[in-house]
Protein backbone atom coordinates (compact mmCIF):
# COMPACT_ATOMS: atom_id res chain seq x y z
CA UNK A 1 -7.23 13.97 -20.22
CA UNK A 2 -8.29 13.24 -16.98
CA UNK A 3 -5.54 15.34 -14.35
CA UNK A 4 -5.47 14.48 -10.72
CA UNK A 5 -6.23 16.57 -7.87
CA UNK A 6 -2.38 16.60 -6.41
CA UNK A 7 0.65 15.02 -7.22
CA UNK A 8 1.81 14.72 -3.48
CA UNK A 9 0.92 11.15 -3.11
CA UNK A 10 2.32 7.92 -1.37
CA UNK A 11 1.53 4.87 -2.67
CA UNK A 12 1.19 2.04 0.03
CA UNK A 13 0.45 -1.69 0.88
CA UNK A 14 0.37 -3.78 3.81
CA UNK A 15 0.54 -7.79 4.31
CA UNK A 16 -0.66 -8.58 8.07
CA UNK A 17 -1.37 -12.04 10.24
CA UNK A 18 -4.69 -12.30 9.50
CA UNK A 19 -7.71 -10.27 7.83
CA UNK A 20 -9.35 -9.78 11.31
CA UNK A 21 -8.52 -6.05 11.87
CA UNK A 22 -9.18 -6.56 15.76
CA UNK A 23 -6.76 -9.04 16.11
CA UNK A 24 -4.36 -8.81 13.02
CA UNK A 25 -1.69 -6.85 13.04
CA UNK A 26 1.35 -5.45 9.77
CA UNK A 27 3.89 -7.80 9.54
CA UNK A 28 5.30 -5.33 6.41
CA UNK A 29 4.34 -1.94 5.08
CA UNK A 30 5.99 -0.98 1.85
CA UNK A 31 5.53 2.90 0.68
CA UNK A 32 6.97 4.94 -2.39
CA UNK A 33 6.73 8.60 -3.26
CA UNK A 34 5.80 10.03 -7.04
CA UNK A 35 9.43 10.81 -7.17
CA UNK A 36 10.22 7.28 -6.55
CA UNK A 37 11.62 7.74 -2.95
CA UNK A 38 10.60 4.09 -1.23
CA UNK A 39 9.94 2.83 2.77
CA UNK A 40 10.04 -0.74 3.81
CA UNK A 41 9.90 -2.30 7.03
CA UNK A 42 8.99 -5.37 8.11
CA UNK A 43 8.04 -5.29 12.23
CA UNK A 44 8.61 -7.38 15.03
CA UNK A 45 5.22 -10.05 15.49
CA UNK A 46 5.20 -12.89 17.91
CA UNK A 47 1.10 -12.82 17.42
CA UNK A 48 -1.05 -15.68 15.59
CA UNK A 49 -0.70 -15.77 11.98
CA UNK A 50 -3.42 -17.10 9.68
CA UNK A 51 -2.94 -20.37 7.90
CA UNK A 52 -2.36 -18.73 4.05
CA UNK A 53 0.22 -16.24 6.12
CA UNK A 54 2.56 -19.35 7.46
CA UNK A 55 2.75 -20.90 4.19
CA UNK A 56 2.64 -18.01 1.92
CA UNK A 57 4.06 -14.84 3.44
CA UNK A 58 6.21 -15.55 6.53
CA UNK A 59 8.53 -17.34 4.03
CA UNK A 60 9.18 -14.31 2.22
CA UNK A 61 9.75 -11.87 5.29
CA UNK A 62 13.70 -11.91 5.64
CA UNK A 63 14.25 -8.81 6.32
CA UNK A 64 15.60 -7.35 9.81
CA UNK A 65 12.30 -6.96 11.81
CA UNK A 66 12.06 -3.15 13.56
CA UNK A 67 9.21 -2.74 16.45
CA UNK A 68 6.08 -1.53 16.37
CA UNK A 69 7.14 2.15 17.38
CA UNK A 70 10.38 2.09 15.05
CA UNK A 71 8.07 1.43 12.42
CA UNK A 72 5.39 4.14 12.84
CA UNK A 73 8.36 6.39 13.60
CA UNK A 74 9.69 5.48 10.22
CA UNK A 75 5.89 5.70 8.50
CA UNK A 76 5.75 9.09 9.99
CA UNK A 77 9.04 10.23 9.21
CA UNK A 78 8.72 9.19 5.63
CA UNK A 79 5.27 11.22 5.07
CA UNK A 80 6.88 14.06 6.55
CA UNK A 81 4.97 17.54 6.80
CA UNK A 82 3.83 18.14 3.54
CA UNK A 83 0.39 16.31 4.37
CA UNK A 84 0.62 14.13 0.96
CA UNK A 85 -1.95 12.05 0.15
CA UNK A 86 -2.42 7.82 0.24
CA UNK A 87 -3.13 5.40 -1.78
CA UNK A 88 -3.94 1.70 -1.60
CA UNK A 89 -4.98 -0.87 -3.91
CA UNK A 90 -8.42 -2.01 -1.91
CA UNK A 91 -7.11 0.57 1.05
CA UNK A 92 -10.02 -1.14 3.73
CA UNK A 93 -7.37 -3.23 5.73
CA UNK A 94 -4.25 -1.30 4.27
CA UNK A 95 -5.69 1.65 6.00
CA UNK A 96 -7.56 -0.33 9.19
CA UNK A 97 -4.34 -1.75 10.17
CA UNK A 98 -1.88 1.27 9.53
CA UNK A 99 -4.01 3.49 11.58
CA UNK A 100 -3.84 0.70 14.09
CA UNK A 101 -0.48 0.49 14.34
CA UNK A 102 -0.27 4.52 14.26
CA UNK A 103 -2.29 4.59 17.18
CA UNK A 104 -5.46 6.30 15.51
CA UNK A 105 -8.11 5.94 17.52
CA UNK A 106 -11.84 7.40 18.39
CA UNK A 107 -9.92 9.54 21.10
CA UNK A 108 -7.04 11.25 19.40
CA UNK A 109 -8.97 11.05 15.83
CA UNK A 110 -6.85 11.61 12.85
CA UNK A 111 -6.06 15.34 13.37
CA UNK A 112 -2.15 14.06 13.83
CA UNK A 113 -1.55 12.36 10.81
CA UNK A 114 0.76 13.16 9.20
CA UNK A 115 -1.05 12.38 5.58
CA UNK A 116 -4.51 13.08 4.74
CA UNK A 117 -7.33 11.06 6.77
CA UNK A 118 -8.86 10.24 3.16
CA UNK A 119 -6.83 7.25 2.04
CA UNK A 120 -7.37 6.90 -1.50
CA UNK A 121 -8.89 3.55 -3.06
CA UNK A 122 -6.77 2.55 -6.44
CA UNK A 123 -9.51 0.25 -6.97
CA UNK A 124 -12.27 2.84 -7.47
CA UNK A 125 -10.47 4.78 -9.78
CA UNK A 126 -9.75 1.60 -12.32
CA UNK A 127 -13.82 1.05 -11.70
CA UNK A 128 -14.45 4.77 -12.33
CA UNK A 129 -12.13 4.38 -15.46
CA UNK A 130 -13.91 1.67 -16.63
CA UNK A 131 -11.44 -1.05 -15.89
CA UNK A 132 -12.23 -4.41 -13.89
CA UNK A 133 -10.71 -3.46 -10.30
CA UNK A 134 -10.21 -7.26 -10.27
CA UNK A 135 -7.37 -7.21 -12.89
CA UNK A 136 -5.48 -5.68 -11.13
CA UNK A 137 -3.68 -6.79 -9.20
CA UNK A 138 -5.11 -10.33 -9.75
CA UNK A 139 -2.90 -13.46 -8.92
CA UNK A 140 -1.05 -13.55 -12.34
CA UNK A 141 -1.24 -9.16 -12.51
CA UNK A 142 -1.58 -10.33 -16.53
CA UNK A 143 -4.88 -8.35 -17.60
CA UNK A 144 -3.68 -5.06 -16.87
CA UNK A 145 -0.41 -5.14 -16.59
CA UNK A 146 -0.45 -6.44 -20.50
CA UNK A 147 -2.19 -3.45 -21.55
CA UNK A 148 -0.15 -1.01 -20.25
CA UNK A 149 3.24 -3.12 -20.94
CA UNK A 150 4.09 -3.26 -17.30
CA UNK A 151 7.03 -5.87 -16.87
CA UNK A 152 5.39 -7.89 -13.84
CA UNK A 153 9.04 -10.22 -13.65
CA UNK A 154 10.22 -7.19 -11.96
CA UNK A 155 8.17 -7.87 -9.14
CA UNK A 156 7.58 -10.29 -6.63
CA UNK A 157 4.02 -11.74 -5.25
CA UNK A 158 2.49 -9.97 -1.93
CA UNK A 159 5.50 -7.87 -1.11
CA UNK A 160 4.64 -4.63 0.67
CA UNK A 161 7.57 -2.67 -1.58
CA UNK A 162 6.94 -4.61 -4.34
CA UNK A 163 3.19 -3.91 -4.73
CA UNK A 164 3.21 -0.50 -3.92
CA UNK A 165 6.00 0.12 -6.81
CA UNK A 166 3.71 -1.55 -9.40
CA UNK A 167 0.54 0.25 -7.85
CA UNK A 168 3.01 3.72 -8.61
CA UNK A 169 4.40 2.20 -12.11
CA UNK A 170 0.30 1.60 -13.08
CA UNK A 171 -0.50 5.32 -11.48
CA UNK A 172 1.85 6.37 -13.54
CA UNK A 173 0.38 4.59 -16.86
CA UNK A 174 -2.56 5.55 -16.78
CA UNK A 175 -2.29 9.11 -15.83
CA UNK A 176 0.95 10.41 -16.84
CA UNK A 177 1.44 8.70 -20.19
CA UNK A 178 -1.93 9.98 -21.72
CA UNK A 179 -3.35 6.65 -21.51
CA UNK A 180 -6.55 8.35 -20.27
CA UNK A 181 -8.10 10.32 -22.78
């Protein structure tokens, strides 16, 4: 059985305006601990939005909006000193656009995080175990969620909280129910 390195981990995901990290910003970040503890915000945006954001996201978004620095304050807050670590499904903008709106940068590095600088890629390990990183989570979430008997109803479509409790309840498949041998 494969064990992981540490069981101090967040599981995180992002929905922004666009996929430009330059110019995009998080419109919602949506985090949950192992022991099921959960963050959500969605943040005050008055920025351009991409086309597929409009129509598909900005719908869904009815939350009260907290700034930019409420937010990180929250972020940070949440993480709190035990320096756990991250994880994204496909963490390149997840992480891009969090450390943005942390205020990472090439001057201050990442020595103040309060997590640890490597953000870890959900997709590699399903490669790595042999599983299409593509099935999950794919439009439907059907492939994988199937095999594990994940109840995808319980979840709604590119919602921060929402996907980071299904990347968790698949973590939590395949590593803590012996489904990896």
């Amino acid at each position: 059985m494969m064990n992981p390195f540490s069981e101090n981990l967040i599981f995180f995901d992002t929905e922004f305006s666009g996929l430009n990290p330059y110019t995009g910003e998080i419109l919602s970040i949506g985090m949950v601990k192992m022991n099921g503890e959960e963050l959500y915000c969605e943040l005050e945006y008055e920025g351009e939005v991409s086309d597929w954001v409009k129509t598909k996201l900005l719908p869904e978004l009815t939350a009260p909006k907290v700034s930019r620095k409420e937010g990180a304050e929250r972020i940070l807050a949440f993480a709190g000193d035990t320096k756990p670590y991250l994880i994204a499904y496909v963490m390149e903008y997840d992480t891009a656009f969090l450390y943005k709106l942390l205020g990472v940068n090439n001057q201050k590095g990442n020595r103040d995080l309060p997590y640890h600088w490597i953000v870890l890629d959900f997709a590699s390990m399903l490669f790595a175990l042999g599983k299409n990183p593509t099935d999950f989570p794919s439009q439907d979430k059907v492939a994988l969620a199937k095999e594990l008997g994940i109840d995808i109803e319980k979840y709604r479509t590119h919602h921060a909280l929402d996907d980071a409790k299904l990347l968790r309840e698949v973590y939590l498949k395949l590593f803590h129910n012996n489904m990896i041998q």
